[in-house]
C-alpha atoms as a PDB file:
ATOM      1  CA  UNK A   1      46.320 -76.165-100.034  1.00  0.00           C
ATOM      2  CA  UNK A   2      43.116 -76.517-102.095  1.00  0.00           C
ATOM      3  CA  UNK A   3      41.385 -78.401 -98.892  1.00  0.00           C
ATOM      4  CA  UNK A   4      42.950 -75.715 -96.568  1.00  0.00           C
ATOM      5  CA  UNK A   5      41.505 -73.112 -99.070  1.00  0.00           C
ATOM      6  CA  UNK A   6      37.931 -74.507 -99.562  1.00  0.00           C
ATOM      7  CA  UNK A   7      37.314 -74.864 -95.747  1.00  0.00           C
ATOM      8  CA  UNK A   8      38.219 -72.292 -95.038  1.00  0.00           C
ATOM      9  CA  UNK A   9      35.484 -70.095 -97.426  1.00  0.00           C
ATOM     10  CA  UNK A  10      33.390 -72.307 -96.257  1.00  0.00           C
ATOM     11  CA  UNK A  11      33.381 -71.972 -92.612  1.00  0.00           C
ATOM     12  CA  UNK A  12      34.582 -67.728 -92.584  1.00  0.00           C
ATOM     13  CA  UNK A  13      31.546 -67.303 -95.507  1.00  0.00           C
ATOM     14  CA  UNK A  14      28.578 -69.156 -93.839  1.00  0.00           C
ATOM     15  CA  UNK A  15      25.865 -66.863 -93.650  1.00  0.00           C
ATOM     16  CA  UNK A  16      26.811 -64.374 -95.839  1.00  0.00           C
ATOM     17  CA  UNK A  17      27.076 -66.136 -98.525  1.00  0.00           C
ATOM     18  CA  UNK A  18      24.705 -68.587-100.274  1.00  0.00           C
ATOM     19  CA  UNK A  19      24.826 -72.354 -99.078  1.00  0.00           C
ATOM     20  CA  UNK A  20      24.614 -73.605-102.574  1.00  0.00           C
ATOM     21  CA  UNK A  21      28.192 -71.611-103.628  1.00  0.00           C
ATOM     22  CA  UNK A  22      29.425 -72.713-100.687  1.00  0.00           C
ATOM     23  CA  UNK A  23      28.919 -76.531-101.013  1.00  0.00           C
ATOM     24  CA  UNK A  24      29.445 -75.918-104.408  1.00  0.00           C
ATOM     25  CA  UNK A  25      33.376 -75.235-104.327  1.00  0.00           C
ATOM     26  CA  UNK A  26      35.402 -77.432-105.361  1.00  0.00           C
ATOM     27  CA  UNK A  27      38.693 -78.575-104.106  1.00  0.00           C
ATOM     28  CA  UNK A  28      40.125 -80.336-107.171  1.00  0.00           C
ATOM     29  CA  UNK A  29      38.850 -77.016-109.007  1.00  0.00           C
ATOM     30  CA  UNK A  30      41.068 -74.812-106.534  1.00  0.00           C
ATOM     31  CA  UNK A  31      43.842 -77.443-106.627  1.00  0.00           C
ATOM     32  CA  UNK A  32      44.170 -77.060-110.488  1.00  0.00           C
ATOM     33  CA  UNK A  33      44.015 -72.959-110.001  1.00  0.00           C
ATOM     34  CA  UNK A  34      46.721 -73.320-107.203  1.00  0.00           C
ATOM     35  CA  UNK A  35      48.963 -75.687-109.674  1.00  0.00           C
ATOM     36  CA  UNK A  36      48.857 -72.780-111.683  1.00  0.00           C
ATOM     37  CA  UNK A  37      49.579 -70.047-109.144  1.00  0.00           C
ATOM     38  CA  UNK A  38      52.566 -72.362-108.283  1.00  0.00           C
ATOM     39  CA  UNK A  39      53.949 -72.571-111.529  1.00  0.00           C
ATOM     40  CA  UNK A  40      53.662 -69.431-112.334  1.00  0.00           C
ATOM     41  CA  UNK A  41      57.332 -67.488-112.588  1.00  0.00           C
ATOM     42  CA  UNK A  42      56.497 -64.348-111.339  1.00  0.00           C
ATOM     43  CA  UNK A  43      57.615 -62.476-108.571  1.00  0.00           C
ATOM     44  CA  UNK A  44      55.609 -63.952-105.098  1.00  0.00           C
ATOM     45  CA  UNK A  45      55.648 -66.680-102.663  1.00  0.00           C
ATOM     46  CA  UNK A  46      53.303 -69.036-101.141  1.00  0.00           C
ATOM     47  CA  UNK A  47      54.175 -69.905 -97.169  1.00  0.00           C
ATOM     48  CA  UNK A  48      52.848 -72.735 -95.895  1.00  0.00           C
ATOM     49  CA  UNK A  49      52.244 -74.077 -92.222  1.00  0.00           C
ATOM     50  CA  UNK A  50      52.325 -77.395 -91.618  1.00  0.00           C
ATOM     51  CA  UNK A  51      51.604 -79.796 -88.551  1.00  0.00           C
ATOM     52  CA  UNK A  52      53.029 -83.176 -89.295  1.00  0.00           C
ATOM     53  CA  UNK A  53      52.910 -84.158 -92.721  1.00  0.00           C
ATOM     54  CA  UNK A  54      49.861 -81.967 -93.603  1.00  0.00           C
ATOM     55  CA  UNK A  55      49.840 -78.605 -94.726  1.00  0.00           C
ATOM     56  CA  UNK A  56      46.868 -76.789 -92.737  1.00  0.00           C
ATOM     57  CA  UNK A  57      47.262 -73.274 -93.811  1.00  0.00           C
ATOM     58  CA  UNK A  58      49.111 -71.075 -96.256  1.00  0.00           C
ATOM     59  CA  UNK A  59      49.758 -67.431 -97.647  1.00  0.00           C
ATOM     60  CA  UNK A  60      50.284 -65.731-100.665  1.00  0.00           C
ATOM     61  CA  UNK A  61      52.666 -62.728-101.007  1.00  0.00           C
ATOM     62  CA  UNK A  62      53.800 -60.526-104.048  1.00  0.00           C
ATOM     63  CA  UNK A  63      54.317 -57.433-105.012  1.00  0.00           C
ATOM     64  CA  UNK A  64      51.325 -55.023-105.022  1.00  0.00           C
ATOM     65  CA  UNK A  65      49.117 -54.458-107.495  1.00  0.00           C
ATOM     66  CA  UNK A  66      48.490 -50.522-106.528  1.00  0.00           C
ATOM     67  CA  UNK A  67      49.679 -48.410-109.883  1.00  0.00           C
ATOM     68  CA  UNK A  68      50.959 -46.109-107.682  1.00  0.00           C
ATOM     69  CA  UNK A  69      52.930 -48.383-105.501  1.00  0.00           C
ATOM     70  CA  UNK A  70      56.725 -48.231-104.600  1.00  0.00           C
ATOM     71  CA  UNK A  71      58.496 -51.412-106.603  1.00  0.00           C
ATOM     72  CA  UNK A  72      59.089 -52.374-102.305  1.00  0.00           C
ATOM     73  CA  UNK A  73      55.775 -52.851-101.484  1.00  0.00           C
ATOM     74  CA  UNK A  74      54.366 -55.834-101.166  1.00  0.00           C
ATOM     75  CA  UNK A  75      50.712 -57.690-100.969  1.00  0.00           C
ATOM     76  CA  UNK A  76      49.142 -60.469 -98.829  1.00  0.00           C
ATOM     77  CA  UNK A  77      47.069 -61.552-101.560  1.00  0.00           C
ATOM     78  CA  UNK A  78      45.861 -64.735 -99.723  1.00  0.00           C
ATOM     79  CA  UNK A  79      45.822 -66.323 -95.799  1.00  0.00           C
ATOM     80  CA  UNK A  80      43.713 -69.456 -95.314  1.00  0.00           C
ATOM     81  CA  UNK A  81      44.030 -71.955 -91.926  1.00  0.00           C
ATOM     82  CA  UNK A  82      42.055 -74.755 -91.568  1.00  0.00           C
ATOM     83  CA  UNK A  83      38.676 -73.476 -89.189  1.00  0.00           C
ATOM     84  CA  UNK A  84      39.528 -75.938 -86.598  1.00  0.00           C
ATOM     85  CA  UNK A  85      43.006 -74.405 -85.904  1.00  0.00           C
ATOM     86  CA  UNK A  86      41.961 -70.947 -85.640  1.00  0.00           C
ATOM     87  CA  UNK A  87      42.256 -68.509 -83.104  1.00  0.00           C
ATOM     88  CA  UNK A  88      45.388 -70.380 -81.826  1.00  0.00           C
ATOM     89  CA  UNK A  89      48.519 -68.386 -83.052  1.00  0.00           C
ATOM     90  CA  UNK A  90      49.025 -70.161 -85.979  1.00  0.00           C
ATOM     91  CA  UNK A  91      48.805 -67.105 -88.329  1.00  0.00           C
ATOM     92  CA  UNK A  92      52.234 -65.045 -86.737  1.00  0.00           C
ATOM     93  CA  UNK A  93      56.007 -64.828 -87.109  1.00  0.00           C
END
């Protein structure tokens, strides 16, 4: 997820972001905050997509963090696909 994750910022924040953050990310960084996402016990999921044996993109669901939301609604706090699968329906139901 971390590689998926970094890749991702990397190729959808070219350009508008500086070059030096952007090399600068760190997978094993976002691999340690993801352990901790993972473990975490409260209410949320993480989907995943896989081809094969590799993950190559994921989501991140909860409930929302709007004050004056209904306890129903939900949040897509996170979608990340690896840049080289984009654009081919890998994101849907």
């Amino acid at each position: 997820m971390a590689t998926v994750h970094v890749a991702s910022w990397r190729a959808a924040y070219r350009g508008r972001l500086p070059d030096d953050y952007l090399a600068g990310l760190s997978v094993e960084e976002r691999a340690g905050s993801w352990s901790g996402i993972l473990a975490d016990p409260s209410p949320g999921h993480v989907i995943v997509v896989e081809l094969g044996d590799r993950i190559v993109g994921f989501a991140h669901v909860g409930p929302s963090g709007d004050d004056d939301s209904l306890p129903t609604t939900g949040e897509l706090y996170t979608i990340y696909l690896l840049p080289d699968l984009w654009d081919q329906g890998l994101g849907g139901l």
